[in-house]
N, C-alpha and C. Protein backbone atom coordinates (compact mmCIF):
# COMPACT_ATOMS: atom_id res chain seq x y z
N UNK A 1 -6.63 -42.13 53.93
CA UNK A 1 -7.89 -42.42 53.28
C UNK A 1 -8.41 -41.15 52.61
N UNK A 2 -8.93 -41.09 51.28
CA UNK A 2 -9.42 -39.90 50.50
C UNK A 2 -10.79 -39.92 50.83
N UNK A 3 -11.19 -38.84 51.09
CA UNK A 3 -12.63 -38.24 51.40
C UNK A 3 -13.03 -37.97 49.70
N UNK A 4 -14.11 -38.71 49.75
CA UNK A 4 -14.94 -38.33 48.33
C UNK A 4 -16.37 -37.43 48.71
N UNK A 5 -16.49 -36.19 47.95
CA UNK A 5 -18.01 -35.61 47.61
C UNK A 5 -18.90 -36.93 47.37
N UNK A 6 -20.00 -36.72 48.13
CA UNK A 6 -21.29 -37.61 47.71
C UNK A 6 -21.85 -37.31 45.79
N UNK A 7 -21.31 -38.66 45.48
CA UNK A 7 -22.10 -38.33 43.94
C UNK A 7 -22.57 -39.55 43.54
N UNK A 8 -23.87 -38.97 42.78
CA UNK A 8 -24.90 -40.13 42.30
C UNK A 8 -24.11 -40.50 41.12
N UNK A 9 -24.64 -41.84 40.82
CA UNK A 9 -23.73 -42.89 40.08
C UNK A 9 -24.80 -43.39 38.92
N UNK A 10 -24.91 -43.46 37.92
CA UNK A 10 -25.27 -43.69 36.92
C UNK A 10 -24.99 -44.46 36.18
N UNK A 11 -25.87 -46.14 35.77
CA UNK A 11 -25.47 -46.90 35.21
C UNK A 11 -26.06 -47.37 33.95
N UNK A 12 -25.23 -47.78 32.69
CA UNK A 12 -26.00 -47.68 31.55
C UNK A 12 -26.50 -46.43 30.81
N UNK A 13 -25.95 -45.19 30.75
CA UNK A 13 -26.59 -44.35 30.20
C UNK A 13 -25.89 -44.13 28.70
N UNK A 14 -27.23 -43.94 27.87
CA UNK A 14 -26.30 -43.38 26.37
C UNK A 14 -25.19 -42.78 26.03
N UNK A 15 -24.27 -43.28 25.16
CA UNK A 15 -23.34 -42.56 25.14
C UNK A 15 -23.50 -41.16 24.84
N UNK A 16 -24.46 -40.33 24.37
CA UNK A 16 -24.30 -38.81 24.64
C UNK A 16 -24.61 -38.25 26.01
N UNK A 17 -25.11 -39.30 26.85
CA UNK A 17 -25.56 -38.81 28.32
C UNK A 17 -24.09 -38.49 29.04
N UNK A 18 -23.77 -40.08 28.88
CA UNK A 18 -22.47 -40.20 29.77
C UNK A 18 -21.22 -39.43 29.92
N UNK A 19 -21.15 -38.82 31.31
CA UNK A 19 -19.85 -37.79 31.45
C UNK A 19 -18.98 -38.49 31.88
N UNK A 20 -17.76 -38.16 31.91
CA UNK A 20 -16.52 -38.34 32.20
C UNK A 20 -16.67 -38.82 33.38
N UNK A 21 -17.04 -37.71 34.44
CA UNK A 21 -17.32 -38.25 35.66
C UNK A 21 -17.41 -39.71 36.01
N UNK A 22 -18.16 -39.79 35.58
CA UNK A 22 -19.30 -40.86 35.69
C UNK A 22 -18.84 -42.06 35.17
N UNK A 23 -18.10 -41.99 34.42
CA UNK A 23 -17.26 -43.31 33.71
C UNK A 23 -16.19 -43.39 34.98
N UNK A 24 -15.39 -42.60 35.28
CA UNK A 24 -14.48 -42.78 36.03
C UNK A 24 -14.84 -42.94 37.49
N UNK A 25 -16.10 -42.56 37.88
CA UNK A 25 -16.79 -43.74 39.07
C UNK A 25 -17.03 -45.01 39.23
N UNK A 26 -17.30 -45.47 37.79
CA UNK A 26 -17.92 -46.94 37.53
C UNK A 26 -16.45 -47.52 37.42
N UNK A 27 -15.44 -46.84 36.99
CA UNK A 27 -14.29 -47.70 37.34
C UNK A 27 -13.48 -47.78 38.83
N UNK A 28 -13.78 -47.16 39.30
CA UNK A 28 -13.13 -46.65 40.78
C UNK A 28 -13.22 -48.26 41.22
N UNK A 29 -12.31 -48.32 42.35
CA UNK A 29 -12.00 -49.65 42.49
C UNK A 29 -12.07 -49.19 44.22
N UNK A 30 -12.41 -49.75 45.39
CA UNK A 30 -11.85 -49.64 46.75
C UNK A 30 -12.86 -48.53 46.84
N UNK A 31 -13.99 -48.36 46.91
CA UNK A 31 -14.87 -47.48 47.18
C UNK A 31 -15.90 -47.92 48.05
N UNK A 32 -16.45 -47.26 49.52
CA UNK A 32 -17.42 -47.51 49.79
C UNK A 32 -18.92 -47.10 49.25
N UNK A 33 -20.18 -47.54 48.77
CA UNK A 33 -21.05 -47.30 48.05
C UNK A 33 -22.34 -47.30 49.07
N UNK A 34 -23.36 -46.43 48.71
CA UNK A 34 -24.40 -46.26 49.57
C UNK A 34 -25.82 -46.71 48.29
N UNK A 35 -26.67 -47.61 48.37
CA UNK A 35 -27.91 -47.10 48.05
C UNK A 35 -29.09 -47.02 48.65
N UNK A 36 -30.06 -46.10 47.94
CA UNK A 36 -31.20 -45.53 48.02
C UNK A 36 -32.26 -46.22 47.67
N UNK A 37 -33.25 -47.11 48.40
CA UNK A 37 -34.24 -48.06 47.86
C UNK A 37 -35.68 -46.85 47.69
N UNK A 38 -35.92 -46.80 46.98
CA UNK A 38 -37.22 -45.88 47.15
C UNK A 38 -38.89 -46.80 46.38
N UNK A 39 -40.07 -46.96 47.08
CA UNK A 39 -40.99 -47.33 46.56
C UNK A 39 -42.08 -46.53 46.80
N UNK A 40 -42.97 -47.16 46.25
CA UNK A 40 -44.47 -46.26 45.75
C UNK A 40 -44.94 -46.60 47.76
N UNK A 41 -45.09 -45.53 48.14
CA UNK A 41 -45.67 -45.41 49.93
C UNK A 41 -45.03 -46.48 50.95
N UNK A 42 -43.85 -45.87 50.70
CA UNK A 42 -42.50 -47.08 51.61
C UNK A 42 -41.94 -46.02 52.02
N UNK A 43 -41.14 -46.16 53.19
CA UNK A 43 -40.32 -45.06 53.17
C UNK A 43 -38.62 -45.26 53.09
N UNK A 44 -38.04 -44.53 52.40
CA UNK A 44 -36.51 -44.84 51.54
C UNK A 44 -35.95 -46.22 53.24
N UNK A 45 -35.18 -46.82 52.39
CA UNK A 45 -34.12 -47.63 53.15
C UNK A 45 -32.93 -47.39 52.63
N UNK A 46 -31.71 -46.89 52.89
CA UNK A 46 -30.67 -47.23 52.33
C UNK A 46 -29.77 -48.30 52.86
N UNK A 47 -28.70 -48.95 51.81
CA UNK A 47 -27.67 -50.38 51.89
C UNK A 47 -26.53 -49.57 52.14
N UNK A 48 -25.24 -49.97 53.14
CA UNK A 48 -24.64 -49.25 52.88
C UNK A 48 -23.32 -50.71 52.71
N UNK A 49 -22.58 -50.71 51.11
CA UNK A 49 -21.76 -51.50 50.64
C UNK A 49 -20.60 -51.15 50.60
N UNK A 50 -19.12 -52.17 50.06
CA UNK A 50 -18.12 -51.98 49.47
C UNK A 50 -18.05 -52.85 48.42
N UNK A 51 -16.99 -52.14 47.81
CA UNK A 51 -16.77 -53.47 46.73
C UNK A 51 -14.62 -52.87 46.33
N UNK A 52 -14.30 -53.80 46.34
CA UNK A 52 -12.61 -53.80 45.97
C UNK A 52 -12.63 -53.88 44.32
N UNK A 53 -13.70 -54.39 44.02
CA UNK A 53 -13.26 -54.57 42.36
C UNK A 53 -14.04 -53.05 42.35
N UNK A 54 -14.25 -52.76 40.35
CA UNK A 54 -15.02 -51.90 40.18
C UNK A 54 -16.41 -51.84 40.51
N UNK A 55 -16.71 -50.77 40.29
CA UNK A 55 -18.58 -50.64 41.13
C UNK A 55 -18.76 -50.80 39.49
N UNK A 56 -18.65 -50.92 38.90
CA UNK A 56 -19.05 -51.28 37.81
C UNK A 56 -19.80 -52.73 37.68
N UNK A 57 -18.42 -53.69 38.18
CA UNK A 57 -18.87 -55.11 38.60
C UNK A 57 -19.93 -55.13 39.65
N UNK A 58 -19.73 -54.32 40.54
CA UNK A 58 -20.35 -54.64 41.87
C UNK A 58 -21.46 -54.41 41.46
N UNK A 59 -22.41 -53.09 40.28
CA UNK A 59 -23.26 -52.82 40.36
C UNK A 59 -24.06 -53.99 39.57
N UNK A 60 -23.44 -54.58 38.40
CA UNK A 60 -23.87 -55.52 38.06
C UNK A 60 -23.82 -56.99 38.63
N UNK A 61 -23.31 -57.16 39.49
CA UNK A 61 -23.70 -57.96 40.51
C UNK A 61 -24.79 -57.84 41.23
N UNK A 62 -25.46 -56.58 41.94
CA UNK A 62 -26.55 -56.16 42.10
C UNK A 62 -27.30 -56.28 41.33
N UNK A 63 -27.53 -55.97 39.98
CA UNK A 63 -28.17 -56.03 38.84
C UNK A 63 -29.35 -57.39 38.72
N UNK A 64 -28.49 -58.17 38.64
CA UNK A 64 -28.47 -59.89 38.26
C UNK A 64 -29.20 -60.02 39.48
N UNK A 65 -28.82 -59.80 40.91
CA UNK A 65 -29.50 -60.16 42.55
C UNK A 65 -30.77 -59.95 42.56
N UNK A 66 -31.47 -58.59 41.77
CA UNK A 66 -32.62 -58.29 41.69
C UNK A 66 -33.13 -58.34 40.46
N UNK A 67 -32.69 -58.81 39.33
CA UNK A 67 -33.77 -59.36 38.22
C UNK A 67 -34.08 -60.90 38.08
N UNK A 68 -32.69 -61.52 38.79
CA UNK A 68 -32.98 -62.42 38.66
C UNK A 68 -33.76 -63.62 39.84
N UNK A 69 -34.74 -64.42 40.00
CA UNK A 69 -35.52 -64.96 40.48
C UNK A 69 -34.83 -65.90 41.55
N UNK A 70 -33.34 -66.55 40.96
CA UNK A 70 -32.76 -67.91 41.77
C UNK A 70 -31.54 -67.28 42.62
N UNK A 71 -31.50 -65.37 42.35
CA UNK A 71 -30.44 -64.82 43.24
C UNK A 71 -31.12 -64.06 43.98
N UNK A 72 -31.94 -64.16 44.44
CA UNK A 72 -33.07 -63.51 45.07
C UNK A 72 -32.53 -63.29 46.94
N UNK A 73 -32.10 -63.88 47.47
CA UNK A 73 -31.61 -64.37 48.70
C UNK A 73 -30.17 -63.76 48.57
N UNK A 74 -29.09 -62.92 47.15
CA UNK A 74 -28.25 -63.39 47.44
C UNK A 74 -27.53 -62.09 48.31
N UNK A 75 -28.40 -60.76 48.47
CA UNK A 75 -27.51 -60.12 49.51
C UNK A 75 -28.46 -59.53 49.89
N UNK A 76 -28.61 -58.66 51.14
CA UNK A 76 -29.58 -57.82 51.78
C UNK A 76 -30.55 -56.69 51.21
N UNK A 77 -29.57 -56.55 50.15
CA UNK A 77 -30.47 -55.81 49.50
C UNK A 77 -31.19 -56.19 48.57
N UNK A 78 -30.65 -57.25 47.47
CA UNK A 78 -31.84 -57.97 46.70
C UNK A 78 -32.76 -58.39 47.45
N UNK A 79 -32.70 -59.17 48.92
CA UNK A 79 -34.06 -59.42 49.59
C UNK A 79 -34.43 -58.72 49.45
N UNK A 80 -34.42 -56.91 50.44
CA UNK A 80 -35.63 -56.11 50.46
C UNK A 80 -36.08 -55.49 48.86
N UNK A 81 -35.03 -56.01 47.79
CA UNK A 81 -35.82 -55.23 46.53
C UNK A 81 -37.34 -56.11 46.10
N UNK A 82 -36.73 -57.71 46.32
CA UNK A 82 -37.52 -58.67 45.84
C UNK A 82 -38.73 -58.55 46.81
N UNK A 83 -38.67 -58.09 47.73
CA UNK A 83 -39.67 -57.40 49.32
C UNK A 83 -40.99 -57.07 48.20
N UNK A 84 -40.24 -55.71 48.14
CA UNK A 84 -40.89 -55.29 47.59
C UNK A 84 -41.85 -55.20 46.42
N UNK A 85 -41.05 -55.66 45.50
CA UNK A 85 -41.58 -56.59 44.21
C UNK A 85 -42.28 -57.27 44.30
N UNK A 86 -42.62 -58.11 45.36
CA UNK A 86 -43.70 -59.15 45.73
C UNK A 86 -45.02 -58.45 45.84
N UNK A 87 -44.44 -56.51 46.55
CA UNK A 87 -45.88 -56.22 47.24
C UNK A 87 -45.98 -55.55 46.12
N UNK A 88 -45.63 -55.51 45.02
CA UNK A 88 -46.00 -54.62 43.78
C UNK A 88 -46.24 -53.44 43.76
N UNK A 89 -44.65 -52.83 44.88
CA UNK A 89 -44.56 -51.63 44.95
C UNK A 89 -43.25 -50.97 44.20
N UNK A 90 -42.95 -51.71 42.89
CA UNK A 90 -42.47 -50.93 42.04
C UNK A 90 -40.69 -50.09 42.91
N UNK A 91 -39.55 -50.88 43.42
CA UNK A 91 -38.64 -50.33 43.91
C UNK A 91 -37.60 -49.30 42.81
N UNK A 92 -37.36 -48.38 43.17
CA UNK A 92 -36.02 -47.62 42.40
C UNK A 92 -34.81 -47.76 43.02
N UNK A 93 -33.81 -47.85 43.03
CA UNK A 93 -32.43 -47.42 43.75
C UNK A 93 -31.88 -46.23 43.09
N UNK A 94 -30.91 -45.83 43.80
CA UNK A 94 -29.99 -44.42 43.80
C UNK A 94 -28.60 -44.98 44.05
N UNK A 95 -27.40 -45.24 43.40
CA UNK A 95 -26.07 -45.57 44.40
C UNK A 95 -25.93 -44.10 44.08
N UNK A 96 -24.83 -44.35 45.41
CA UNK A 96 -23.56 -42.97 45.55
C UNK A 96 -22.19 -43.19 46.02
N UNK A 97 -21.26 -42.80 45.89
CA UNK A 97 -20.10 -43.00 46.42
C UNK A 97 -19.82 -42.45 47.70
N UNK A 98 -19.56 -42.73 48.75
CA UNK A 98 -19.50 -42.45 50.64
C UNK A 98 -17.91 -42.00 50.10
N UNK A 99 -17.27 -43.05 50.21
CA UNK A 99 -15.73 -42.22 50.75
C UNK A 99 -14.92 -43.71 49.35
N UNK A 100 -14.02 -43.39 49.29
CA UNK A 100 -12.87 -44.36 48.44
C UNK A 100 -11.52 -44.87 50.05
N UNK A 101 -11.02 -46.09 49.84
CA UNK A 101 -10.25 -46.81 51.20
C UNK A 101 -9.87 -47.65 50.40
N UNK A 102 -8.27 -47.92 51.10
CA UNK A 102 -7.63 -49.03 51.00
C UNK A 102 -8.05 -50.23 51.43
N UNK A 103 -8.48 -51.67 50.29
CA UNK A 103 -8.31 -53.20 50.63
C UNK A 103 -6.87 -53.30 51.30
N UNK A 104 -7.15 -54.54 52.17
CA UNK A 104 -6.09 -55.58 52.23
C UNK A 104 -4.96 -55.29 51.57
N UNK A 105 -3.98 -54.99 52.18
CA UNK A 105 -2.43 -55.45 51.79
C UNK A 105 -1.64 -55.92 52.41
N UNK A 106 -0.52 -56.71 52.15
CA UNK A 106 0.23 -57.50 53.28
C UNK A 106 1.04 -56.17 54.27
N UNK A 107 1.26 -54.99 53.23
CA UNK A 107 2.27 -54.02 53.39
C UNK A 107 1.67 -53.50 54.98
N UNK A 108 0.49 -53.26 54.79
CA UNK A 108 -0.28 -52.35 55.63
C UNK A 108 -1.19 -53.26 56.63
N UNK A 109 -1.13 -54.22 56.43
CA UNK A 109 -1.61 -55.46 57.31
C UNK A 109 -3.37 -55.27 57.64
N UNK A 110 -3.96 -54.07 57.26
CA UNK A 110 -4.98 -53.75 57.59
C UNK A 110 -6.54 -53.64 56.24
N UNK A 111 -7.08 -54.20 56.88
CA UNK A 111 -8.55 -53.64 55.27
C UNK A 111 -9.43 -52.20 55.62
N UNK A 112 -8.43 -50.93 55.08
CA UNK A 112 -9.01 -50.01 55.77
C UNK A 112 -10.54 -49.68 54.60
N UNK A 113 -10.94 -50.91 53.77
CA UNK A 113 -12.02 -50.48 52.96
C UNK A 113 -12.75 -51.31 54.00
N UNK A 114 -13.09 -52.33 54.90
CA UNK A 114 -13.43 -53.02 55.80
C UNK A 114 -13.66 -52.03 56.76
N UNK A 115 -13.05 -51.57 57.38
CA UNK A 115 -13.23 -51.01 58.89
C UNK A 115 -13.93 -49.22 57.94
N UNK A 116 -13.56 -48.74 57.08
CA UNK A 116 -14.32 -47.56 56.94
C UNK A 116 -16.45 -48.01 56.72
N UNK A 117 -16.15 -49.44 56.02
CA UNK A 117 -17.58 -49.81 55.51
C UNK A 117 -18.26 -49.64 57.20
N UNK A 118 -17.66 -50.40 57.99
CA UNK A 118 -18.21 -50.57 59.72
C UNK A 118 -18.91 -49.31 59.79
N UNK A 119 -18.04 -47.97 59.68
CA UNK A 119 -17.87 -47.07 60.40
C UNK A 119 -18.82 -46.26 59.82
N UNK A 120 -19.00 -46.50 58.52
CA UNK A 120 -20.37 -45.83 57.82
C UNK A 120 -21.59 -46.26 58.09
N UNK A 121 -21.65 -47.49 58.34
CA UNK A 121 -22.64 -48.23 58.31
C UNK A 121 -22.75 -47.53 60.42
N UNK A 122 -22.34 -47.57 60.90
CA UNK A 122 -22.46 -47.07 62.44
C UNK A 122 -22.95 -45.32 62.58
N UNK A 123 -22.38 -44.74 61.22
CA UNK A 123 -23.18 -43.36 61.39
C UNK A 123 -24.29 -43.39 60.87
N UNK A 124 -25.10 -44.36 60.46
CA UNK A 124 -26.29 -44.25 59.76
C UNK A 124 -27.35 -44.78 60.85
N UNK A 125 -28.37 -43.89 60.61
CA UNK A 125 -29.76 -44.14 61.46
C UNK A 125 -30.24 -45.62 61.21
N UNK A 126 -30.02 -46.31 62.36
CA UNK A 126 -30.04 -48.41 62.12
C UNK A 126 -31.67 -48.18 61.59
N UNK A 127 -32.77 -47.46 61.07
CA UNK A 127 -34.32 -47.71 61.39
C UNK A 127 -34.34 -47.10 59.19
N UNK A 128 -33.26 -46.99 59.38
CA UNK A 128 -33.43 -46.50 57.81
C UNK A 128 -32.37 -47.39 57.36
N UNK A 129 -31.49 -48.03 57.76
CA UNK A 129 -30.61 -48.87 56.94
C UNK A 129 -30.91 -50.30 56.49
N UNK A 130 -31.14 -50.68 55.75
CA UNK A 130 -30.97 -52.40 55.56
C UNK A 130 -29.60 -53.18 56.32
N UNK A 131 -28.55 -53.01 56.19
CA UNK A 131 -28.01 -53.79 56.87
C UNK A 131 -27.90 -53.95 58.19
N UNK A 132 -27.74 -55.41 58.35
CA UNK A 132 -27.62 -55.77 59.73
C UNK A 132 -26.36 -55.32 60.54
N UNK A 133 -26.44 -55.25 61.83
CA UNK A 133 -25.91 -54.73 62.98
C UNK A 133 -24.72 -56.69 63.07
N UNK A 134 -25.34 -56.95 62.68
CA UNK A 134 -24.48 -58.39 63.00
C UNK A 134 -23.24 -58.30 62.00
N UNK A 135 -23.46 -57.21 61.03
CA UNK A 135 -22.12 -57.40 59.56
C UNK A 135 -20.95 -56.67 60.16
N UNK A 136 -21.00 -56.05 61.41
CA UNK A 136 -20.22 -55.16 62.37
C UNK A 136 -18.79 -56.34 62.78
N UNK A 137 -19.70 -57.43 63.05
CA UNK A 137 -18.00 -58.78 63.36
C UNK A 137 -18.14 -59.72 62.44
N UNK A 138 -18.17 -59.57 61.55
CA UNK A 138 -17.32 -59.98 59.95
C UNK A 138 -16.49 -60.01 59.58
N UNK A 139 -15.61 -60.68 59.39
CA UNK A 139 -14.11 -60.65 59.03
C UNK A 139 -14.08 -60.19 57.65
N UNK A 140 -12.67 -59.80 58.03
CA UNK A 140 -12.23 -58.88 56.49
C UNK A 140 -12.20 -59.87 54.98
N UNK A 141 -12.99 -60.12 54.11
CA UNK A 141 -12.65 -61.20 53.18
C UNK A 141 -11.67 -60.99 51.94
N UNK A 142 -11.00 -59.91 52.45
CA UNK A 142 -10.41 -59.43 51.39
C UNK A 142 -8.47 -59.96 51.91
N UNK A 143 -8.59 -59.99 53.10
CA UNK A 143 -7.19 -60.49 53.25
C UNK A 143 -7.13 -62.36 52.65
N UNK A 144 -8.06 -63.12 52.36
CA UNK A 144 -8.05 -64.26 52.00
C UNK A 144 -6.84 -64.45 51.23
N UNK A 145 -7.13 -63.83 49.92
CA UNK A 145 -6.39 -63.70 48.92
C UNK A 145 -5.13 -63.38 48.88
N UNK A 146 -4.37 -63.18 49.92
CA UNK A 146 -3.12 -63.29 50.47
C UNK A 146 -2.50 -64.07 50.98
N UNK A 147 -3.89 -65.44 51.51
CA UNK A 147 -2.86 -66.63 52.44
C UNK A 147 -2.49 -67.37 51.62
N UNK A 148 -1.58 -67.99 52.57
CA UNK A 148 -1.41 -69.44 51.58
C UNK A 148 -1.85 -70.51 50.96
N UNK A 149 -2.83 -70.64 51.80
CA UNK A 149 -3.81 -71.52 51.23
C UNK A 149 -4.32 -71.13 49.49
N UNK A 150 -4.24 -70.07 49.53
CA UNK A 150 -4.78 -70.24 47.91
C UNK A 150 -3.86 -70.09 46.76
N UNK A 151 -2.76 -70.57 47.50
CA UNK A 151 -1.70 -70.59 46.58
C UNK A 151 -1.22 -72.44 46.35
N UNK A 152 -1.90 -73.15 46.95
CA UNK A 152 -1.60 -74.06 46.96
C UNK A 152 -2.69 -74.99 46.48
């Protein structure tokens, strides 16, 4: 597993903003992702995510969770953004990249982007995190896509 430097992630910025870097984060694929909820006299919560596709997708998946009204429910963190939004305290986020891990392979039989997400999510102070303690026995959903069943 590759150890990544903590770096803030930047989405949508002008093309004279945008560095190299930064493009080649939003494509990174098998990355665990952290964000930063910050509001006007709240005190920060961070999410701590994965995503196997690009964080590119993932972030715009997020995107859509919290602008839009009928995806409001659709992950832990759009709840507490929409939380907030209700109390018209104006939320920001921050992503960052935690560490990069192998999905699911038949080769390796294991989802080491699964068990690193656990393991991040277990070093983080539970009173500052949004996610639940229950996402700890979750099965891996990434081996799906290997059975048979969806080949048939």
């Amino acid at each position: 597993m590759n150890k990544l430097r903590k770096t803030k992630i930047l989405i949508n910025l002008p093309p004279k903003l945008a560095t190299v870097t930064t493009l080649i984060q939003c494509l990174m694929k098998d990355i665990i992702y952290k964000a930063e909820v910050t509001a006007e006299n709240t005190e920060m919560k961070n999410y701590i995510g994965l995503t196997a596709t690009t964080f590119k997708v993932r972030h715009s998946n997020h995107k859509t969770s919290t602008n839009n009204p009928n995806s409001k429910q659709s992950t832990t963190l759009s709840t507490y953004i929409w939380k907030l939004k209700n109390e018209q305290k104006n939320p920001r986020t921050k992503f960052s990249v935690l560490r990069q891990s192998k999905s699911f392979t038949p080769e390796i039989g294991k989802c080491h982007l699964c068990i690193t997400e656990k393991m991040e999510i277990l070093k983080f102070d539970s009173k500052k995190l949004l996610n639940a303690r229950s996402e700890m026995l979750s099965k891996c959903r990434h081996k799906a896509k290997f059975t048979l069943e969806k080949f048939l």
